[in-house]
C-alpha atoms as a PDB file:
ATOM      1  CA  UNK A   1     -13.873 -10.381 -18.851  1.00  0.00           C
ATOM      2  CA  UNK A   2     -11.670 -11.174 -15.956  1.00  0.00           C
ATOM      3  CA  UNK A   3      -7.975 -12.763 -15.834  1.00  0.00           C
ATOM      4  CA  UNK A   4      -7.706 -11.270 -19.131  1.00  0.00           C
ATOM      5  CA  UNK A   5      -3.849 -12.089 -18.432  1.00  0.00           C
ATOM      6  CA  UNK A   6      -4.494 -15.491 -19.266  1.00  0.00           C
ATOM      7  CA  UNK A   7      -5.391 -15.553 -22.432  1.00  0.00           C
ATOM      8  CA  UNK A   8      -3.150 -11.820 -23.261  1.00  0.00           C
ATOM      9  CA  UNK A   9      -4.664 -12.623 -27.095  1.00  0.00           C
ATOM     10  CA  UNK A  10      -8.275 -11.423 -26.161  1.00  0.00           C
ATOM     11  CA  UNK A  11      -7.206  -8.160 -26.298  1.00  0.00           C
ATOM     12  CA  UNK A  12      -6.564  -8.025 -30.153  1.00  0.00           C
ATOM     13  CA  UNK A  13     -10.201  -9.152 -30.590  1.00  0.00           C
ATOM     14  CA  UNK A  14     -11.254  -6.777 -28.064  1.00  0.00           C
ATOM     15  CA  UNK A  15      -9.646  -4.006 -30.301  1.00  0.00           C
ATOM     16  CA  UNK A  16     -10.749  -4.785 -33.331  1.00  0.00           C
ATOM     17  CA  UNK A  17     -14.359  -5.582 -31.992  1.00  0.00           C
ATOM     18  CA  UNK A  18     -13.843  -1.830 -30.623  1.00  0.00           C
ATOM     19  CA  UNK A  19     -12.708  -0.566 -34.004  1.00  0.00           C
ATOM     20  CA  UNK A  20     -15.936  -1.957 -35.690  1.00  0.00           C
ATOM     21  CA  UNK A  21     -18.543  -1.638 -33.371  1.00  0.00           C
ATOM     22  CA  UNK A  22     -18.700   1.473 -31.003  1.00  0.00           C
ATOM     23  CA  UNK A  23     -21.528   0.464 -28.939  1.00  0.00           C
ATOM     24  CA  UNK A  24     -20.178  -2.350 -27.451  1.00  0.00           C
ATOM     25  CA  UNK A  25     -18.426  -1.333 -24.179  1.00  0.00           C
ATOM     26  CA  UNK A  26     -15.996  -3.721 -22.352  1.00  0.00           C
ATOM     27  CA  UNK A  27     -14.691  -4.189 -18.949  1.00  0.00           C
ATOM     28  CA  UNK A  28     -11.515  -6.233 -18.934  1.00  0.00           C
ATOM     29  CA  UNK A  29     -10.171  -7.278 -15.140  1.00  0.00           C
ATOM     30  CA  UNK A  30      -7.000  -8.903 -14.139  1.00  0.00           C
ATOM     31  CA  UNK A  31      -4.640  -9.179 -11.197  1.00  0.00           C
ATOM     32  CA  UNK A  32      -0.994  -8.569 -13.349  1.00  0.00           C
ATOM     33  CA  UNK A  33      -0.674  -6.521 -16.031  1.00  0.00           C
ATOM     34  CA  UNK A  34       3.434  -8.658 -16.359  1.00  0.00           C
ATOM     35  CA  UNK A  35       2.359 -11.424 -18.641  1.00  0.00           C
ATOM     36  CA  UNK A  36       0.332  -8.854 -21.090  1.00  0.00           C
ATOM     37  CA  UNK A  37       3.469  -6.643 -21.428  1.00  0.00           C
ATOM     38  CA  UNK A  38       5.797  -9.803 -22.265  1.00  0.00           C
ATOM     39  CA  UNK A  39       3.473 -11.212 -24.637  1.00  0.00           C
ATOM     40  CA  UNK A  40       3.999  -7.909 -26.233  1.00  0.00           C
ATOM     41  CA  UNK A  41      -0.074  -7.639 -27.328  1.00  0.00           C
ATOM     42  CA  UNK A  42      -2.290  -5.037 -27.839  1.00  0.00           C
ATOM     43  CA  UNK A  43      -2.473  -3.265 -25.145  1.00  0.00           C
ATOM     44  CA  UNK A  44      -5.404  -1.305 -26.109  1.00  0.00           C
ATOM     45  CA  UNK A  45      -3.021   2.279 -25.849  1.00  0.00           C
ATOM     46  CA  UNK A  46      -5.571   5.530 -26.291  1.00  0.00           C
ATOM     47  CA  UNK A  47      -8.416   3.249 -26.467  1.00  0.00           C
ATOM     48  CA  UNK A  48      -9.280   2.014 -22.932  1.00  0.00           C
ATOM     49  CA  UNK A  49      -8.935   3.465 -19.377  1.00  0.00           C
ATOM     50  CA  UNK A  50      -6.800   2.182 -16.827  1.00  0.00           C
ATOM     51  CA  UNK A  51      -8.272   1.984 -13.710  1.00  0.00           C
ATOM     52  CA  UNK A  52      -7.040   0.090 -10.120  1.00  0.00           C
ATOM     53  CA  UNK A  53      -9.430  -1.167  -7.375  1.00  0.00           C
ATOM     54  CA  UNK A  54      -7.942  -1.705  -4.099  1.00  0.00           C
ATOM     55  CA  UNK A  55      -9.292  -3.162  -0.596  1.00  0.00           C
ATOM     56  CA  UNK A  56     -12.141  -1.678   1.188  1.00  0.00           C
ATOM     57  CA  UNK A  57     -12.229   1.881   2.141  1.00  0.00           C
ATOM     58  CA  UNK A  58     -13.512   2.855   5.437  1.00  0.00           C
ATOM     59  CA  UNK A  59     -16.371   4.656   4.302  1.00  0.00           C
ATOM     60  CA  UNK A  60     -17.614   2.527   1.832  1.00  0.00           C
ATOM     61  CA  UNK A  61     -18.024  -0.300   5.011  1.00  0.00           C
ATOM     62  CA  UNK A  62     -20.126   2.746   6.903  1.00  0.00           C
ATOM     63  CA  UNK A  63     -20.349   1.456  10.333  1.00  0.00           C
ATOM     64  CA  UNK A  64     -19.460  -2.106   9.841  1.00  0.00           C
ATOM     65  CA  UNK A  65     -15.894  -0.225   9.541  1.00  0.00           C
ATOM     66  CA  UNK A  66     -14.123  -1.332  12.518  1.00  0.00           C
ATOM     67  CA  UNK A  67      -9.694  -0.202  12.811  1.00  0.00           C
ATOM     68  CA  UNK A  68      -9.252  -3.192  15.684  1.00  0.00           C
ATOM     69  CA  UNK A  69     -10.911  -5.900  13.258  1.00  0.00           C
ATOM     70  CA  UNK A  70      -9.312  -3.535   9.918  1.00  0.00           C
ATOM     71  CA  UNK A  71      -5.723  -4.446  11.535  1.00  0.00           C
ATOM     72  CA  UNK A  72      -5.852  -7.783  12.279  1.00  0.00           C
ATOM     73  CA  UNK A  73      -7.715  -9.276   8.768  1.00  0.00           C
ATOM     74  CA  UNK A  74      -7.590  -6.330   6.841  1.00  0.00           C
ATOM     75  CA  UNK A  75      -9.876  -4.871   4.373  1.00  0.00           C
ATOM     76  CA  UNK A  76      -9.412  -7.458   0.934  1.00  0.00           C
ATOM     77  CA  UNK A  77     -13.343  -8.019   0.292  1.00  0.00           C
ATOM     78  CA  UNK A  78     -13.078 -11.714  -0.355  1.00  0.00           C
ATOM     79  CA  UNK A  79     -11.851 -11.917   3.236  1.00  0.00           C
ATOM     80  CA  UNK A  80     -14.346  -9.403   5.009  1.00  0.00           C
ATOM     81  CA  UNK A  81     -17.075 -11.462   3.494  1.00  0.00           C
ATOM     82  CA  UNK A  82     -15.658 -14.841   4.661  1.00  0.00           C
ATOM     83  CA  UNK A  83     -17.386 -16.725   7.883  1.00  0.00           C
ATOM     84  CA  UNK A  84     -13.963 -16.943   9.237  1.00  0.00           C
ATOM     85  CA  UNK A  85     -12.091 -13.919   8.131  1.00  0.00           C
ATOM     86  CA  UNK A  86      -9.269 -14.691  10.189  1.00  0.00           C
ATOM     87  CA  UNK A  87      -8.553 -18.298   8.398  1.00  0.00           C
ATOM     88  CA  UNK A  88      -9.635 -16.320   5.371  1.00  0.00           C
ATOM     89  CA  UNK A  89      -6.665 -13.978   5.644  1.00  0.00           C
ATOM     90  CA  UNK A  90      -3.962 -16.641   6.774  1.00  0.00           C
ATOM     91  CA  UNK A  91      -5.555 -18.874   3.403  1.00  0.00           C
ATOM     92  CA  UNK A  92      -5.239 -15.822   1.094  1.00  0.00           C
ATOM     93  CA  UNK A  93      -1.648 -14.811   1.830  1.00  0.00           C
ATOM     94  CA  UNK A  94      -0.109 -18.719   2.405  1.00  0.00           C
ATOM     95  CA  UNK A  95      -1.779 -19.713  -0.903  1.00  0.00           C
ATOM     96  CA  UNK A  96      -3.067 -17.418  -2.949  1.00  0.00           C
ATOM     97  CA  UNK A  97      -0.451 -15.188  -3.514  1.00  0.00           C
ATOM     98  CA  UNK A  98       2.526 -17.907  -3.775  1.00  0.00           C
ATOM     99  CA  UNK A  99      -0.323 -19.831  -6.260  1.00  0.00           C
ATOM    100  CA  UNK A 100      -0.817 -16.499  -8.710  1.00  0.00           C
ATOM    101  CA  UNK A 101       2.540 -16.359  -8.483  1.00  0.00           C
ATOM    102  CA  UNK A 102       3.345 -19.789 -10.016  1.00  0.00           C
ATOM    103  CA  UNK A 103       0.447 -19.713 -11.904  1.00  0.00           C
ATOM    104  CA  UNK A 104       2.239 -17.315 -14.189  1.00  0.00           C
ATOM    105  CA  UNK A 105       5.415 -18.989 -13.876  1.00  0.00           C
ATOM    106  CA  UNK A 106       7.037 -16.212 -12.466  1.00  0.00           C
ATOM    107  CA  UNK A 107       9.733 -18.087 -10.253  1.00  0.00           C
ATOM    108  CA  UNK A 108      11.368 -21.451 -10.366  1.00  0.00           C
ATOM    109  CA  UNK A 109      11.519 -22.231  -6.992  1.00  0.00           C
ATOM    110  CA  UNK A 110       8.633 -21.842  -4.913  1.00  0.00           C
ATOM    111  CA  UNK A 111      10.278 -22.799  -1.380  1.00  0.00           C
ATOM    112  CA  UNK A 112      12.631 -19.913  -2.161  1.00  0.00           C
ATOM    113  CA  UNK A 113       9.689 -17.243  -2.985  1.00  0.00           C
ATOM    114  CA  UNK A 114       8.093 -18.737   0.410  1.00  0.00           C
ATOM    115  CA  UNK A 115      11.150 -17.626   2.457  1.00  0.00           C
ATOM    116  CA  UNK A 116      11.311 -14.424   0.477  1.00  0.00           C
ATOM    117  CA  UNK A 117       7.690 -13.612   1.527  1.00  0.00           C
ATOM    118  CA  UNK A 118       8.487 -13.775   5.034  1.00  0.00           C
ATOM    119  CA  UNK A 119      11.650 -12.233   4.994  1.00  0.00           C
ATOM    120  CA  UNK A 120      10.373  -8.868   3.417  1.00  0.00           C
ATOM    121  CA  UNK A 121       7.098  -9.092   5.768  1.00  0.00           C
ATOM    122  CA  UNK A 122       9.755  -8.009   7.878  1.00  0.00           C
ATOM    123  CA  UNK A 123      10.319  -4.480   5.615  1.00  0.00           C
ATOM    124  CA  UNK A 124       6.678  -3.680   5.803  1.00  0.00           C
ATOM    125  CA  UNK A 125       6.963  -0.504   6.645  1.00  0.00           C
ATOM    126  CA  UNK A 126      10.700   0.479   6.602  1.00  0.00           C
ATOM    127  CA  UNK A 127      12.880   1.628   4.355  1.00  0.00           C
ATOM    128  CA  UNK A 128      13.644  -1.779   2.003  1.00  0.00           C
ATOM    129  CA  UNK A 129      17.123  -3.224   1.904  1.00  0.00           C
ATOM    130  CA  UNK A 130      17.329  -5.851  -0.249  1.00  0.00           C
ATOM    131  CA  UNK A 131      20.929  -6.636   0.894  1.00  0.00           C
ATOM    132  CA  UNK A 132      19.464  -7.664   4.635  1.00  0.00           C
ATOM    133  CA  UNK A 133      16.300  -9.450   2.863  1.00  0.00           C
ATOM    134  CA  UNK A 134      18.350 -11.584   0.403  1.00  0.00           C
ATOM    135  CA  UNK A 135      21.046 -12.692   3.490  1.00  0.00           C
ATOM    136  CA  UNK A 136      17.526 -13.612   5.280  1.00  0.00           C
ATOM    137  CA  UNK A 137      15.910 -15.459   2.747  1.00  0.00           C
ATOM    138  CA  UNK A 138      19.076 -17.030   1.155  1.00  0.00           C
ATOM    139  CA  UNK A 139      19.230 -16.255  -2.045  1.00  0.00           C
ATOM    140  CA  UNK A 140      20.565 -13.438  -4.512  1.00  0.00           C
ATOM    141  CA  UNK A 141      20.105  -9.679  -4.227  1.00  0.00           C
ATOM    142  CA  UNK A 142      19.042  -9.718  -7.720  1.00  0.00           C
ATOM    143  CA  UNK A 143      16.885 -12.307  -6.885  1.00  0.00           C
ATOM    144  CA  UNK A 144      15.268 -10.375  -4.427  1.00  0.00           C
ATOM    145  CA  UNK A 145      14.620  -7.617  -6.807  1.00  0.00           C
ATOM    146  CA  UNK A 146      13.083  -9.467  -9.374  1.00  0.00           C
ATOM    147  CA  UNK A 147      10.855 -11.196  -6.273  1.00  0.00           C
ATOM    148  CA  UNK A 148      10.108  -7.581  -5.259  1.00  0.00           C
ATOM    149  CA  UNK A 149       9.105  -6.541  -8.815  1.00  0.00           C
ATOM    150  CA  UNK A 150       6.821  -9.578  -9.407  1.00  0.00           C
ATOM    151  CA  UNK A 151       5.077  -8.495  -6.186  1.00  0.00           C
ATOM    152  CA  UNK A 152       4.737  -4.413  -7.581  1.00  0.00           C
ATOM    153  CA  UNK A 153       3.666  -6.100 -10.621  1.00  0.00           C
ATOM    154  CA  UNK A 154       0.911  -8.697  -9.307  1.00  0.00           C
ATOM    155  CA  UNK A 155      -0.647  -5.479  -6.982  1.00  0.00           C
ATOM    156  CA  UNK A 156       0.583  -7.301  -4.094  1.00  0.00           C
ATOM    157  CA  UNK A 157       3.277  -4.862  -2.750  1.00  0.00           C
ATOM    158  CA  UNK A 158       4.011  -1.075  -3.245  1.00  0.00           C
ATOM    159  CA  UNK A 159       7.503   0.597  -3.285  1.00  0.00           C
ATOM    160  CA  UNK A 160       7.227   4.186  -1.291  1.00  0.00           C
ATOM    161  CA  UNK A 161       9.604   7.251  -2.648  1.00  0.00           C
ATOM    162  CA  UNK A 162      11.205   9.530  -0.836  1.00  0.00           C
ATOM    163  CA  UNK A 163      10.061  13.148  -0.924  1.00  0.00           C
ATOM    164  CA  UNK A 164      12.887  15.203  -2.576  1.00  0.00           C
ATOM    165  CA  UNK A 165      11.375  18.368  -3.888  1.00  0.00           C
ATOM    166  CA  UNK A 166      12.994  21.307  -3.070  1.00  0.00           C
ATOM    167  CA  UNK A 167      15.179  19.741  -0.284  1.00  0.00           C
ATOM    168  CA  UNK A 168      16.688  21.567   1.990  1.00  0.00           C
ATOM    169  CA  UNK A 169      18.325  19.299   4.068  1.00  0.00           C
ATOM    170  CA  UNK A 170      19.808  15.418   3.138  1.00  0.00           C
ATOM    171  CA  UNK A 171      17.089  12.791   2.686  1.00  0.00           C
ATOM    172  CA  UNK A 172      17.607   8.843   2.559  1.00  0.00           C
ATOM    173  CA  UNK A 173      18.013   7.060  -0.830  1.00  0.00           C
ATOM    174  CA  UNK A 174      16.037   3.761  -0.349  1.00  0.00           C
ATOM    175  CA  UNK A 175      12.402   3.836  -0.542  1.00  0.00           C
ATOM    176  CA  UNK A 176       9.857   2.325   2.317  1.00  0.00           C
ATOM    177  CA  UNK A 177       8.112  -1.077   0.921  1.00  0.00           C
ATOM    178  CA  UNK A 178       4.028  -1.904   2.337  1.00  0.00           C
ATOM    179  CA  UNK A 179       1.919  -5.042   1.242  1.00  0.00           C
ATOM    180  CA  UNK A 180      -1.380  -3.494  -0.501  1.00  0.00           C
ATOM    181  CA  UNK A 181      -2.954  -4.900   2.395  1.00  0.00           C
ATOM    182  CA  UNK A 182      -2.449  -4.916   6.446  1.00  0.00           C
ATOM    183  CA  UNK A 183      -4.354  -8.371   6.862  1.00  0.00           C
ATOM    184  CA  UNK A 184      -2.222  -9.660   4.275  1.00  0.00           C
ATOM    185  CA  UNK A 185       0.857  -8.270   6.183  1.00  0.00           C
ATOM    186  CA  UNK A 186       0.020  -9.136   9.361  1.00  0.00           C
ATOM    187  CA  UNK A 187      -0.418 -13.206   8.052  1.00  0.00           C
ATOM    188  CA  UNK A 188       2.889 -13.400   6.573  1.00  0.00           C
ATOM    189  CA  UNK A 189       5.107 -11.438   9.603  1.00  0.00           C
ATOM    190  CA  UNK A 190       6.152 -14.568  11.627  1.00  0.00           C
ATOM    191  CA  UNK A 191       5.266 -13.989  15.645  1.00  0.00           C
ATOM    192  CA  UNK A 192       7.471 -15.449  18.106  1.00  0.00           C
ATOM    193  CA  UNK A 193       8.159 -14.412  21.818  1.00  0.00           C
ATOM    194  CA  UNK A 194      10.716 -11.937  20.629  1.00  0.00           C
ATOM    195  CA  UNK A 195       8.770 -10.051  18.385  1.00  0.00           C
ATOM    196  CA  UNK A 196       7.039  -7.373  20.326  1.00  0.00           C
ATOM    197  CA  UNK A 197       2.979  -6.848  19.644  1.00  0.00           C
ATOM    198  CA  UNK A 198       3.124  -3.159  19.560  1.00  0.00           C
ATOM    199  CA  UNK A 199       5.737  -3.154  17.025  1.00  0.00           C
ATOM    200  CA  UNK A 200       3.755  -5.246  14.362  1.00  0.00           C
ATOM    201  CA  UNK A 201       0.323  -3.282  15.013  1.00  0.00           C
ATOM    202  CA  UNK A 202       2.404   0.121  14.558  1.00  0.00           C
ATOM    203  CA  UNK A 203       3.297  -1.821  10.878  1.00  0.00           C
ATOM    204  CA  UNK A 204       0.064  -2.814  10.758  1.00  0.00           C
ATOM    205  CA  UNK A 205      -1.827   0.646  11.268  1.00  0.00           C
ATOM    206  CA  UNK A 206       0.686   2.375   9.118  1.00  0.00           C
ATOM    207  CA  UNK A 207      -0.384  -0.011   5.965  1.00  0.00           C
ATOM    208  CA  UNK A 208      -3.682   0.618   6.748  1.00  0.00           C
ATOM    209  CA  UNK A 209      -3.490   4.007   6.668  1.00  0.00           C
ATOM    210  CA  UNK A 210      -1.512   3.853   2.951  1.00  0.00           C
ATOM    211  CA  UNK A 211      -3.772   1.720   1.262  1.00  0.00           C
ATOM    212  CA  UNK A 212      -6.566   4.043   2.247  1.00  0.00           C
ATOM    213  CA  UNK A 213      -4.179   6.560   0.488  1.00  0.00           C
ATOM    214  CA  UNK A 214      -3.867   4.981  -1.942  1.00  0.00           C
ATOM    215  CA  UNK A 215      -7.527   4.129  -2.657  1.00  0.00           C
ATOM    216  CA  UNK A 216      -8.697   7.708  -2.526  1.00  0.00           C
ATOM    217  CA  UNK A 217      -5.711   9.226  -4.815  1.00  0.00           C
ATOM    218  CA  UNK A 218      -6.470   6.481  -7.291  1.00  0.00           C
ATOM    219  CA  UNK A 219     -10.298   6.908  -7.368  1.00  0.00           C
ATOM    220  CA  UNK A 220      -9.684  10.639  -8.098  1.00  0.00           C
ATOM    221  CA  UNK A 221      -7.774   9.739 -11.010  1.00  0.00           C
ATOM    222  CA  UNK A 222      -4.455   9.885  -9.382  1.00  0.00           C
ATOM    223  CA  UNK A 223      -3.839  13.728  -8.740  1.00  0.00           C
ATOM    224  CA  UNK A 224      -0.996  13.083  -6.344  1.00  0.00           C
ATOM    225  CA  UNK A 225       1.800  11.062  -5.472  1.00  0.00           C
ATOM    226  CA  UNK A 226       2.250   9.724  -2.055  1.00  0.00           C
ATOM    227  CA  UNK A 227       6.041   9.802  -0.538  1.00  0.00           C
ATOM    228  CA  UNK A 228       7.693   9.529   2.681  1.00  0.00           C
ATOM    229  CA  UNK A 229      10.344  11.893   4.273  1.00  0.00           C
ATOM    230  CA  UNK A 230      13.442  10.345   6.316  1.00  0.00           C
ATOM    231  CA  UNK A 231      17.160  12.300   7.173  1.00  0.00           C
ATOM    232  CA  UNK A 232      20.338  10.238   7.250  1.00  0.00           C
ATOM    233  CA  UNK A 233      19.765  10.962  11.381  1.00  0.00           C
ATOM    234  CA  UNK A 234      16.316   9.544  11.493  1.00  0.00           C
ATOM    235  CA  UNK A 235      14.070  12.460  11.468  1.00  0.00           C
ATOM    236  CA  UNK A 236      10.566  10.909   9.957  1.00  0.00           C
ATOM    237  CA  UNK A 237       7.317  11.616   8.506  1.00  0.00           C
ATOM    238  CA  UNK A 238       5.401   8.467   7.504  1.00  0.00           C
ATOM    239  CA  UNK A 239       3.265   9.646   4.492  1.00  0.00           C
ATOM    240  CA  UNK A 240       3.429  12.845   2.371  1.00  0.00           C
ATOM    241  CA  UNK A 241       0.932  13.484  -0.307  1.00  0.00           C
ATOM    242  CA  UNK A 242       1.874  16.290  -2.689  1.00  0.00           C
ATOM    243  CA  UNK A 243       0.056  17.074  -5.878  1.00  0.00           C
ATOM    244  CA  UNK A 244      -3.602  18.965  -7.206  1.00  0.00           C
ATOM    245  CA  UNK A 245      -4.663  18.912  -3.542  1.00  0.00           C
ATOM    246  CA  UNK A 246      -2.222  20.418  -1.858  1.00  0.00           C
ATOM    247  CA  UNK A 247       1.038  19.268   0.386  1.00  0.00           C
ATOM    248  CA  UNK A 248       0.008  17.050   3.520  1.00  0.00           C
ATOM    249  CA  UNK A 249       2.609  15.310   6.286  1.00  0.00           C
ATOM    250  CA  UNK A 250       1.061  12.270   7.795  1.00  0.00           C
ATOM    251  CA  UNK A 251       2.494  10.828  11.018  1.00  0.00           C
ATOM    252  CA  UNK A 252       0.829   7.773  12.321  1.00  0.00           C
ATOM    253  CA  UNK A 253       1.037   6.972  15.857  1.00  0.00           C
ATOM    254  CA  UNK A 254      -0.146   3.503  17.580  1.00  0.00           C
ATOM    255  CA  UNK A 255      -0.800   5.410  20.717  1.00  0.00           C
ATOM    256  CA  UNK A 256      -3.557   6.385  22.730  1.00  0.00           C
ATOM    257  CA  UNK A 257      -1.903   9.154  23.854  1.00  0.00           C
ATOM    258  CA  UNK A 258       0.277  11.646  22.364  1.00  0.00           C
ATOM    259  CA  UNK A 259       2.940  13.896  23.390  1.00  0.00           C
ATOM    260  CA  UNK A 260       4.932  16.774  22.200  1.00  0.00           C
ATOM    261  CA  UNK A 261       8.161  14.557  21.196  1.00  0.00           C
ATOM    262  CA  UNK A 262       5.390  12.867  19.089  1.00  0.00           C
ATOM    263  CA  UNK A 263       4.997  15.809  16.791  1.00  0.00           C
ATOM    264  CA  UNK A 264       8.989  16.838  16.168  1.00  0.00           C
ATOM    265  CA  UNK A 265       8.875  15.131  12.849  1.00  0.00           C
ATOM    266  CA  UNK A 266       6.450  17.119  11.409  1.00  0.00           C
ATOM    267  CA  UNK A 267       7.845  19.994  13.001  1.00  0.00           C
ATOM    268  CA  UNK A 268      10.922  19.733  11.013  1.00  0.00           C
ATOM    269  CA  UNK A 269       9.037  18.666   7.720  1.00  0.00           C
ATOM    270  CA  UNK A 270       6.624  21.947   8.038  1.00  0.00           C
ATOM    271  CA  UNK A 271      10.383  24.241   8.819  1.00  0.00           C
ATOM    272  CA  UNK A 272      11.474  23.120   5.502  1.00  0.00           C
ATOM    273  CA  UNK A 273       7.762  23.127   4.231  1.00  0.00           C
ATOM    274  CA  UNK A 274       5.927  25.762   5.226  1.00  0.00           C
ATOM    275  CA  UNK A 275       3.222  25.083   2.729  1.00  0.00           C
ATOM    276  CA  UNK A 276       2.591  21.613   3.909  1.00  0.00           C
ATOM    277  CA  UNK A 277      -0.844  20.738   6.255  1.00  0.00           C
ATOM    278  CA  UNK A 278       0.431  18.633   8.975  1.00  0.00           C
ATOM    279  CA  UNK A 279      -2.093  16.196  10.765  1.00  0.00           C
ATOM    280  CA  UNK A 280      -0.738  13.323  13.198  1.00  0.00           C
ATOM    281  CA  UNK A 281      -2.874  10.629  13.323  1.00  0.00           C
ATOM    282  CA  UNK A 282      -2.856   8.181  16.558  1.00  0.00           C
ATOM    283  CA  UNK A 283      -5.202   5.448  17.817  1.00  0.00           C
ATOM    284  CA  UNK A 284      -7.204   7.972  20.550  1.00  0.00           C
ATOM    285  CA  UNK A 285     -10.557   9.090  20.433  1.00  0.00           C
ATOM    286  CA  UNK A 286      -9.862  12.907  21.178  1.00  0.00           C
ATOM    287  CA  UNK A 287      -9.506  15.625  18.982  1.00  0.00           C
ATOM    288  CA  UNK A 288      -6.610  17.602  19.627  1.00  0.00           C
ATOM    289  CA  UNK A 289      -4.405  20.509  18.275  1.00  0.00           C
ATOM    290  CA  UNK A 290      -0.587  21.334  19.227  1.00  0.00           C
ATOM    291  CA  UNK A 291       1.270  24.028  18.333  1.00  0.00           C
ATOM    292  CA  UNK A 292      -1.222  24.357  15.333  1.00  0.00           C
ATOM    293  CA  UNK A 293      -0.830  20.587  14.463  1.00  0.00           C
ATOM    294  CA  UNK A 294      -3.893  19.110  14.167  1.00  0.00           C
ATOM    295  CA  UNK A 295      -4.433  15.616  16.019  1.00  0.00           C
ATOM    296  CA  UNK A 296      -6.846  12.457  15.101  1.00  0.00           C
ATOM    297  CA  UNK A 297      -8.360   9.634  15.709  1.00  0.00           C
ATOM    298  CA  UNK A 298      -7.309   7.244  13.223  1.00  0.00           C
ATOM    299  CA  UNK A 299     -10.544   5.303  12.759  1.00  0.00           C
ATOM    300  CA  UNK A 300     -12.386   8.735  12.476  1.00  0.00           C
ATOM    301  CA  UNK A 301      -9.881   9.979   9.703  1.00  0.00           C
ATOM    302  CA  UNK A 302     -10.111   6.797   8.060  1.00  0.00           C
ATOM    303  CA  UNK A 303     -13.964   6.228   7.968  1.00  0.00           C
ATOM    304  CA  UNK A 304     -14.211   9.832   6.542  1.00  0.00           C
ATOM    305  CA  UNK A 305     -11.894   9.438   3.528  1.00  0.00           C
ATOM    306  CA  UNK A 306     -13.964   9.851   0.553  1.00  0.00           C
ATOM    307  CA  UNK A 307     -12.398   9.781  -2.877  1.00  0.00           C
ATOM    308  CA  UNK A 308     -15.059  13.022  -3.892  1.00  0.00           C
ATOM    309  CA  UNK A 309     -13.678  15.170  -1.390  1.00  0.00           C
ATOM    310  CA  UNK A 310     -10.268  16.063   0.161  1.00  0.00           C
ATOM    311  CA  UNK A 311      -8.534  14.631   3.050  1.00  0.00           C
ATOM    312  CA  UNK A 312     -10.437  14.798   6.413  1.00  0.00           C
ATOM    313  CA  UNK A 313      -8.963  17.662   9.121  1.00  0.00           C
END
């Protein structure tokens, strides 16, 4: 059954069809879990599985995987398999998500969600203040976190902790905010002769390199949690994974080359975290290591992410 939010209801049949008849299996699909909770419905605790599917993984595309075509339409499989996946993309974020948005009647004013989405297209990426997004977009900074919530809520958008554990030295407060997808990012950042190319493919290549994350710790039945790490003086490492497989530190670089400045980040994460495996991942074909950091190819590390097995080095 899919858009079981819909018709919320279904799930009290579901359970009681459950209770009386154990060979009947069901698989129940929807794109918010928000309208089930505030119809306050069964909710099927102890009985069912949770489970979340996310866009494409590299390896599951094989060789059609591709990062140059990845970053600009993403990997949402009703857009790969589009004749046009570019028009696809631009189609699925202009209407799509401002229509499932509506059609749950989560906002009264749709011109002002519009301007929210591309305000915060500008926060993919960086650590999310929702002062500068509301003063952008017009409108309330409560407003903006109830926008922001919808979006966690609908799958559409992901909120990004800082990593505390243990801290040695002072951390920021804010967490980083990503869309679930880099296509869908990359159709809702504006372009203009300011903005500069690099900067939104960095962006870009950084999502794309979460929601593979993301996808693998989720089809492993979530073992980890996946942070970032940022001092007060800048000092940043883009992704860290920390849970049943271990402590990693994931820079991402949109460079073909590297160099050592590149890799003082992770210096300083592995000083305070000796434990951690450090990798820096950048957008060259070579296989390098420095100072015992290992360095990849981005496409290679993404097309050899497999949820049965642990991250590529």
């Amino acid at each position: 059954m899919d858009e079981v939010q819909k018709c919320p209801e279904i799930l009290t049949v579901v359970h009681g069809l459950m209770e009386d008849r154990c060979d009947l299996r069901f698989v129940l699909t929807g794109s918010s879990t928000r309208k089930i909770r505030r119809a306050g419905v069964d909710l099927l605790g102890g009985r069912a599985l949770l489970r979340t599917m996310h866009p494409f993984m590299g390896a599951e595309l094989g060789r059609d995987f591709l990062l140059d075509h990845a970053l600009q339409v993403g990997m949402v499989p009703l857009v790969l398999g589009a004749e046009e996946p570019r028009v696809a993309i631009k189609g699925y974020a202009d209407l799509y998500m401002q229509e499932e948005v509506q059609a749950e009647g989560l906002v009264r004013r749709a011109g002002s969600f519009a301007r929210f989405l591309e305000a915060v297209s500008f926060s993919h990426g960086a650590v999310l203040n929702t002062s500068n997004v509301a003063r952008d977009c017009e409108v309330a900074r409560n407003t903006v976190e109830s926008y922001i919530t919808i979006l966690e809520d609908l799958l559409m958008a992901v909120r990004i902790p800082v990593f505390k554990r243990r801290a040695s030295r002072a951390v920021v407060a804010h967490p980083k905010l990503y869309f679930f997808d880099c296509g869908v990012f990359r159709a809702l950042r504006p372009r203009g002769p300011i903005d500069r190319p690099e900067e939104i493919d960095g962006a870009a290549l950084e999502g794309l390199v979460l929601q593979h994350l993301r996808a693998w710790n989720a089809y492993r039945g979530e073992p980890n949690r996946i942070h970032f790490w940022r001092t007060p003086r800048g000092t940043e490492v883009d992704f860290v994974v920390y849970g049943e497989d271990g402590l990693f530190a994931i820079e991402v670089k949109n460079k073909l080359r590297v160099h050592s400045k590149d890799l003082r980040s992770l210096k300083a994460f592995r000083d305070d975290y000796p434990e951690c495996q450090p990798v820096l991942l950048y957008r060259g074909t070579e296989r390098l290591t420095v100072d015992e950091i290992p360095i990849l190819p981005c496409e290679e590390f993404l097309a050899a992410m497999r949820p049965d097995d642990e991250l590529p080095h």
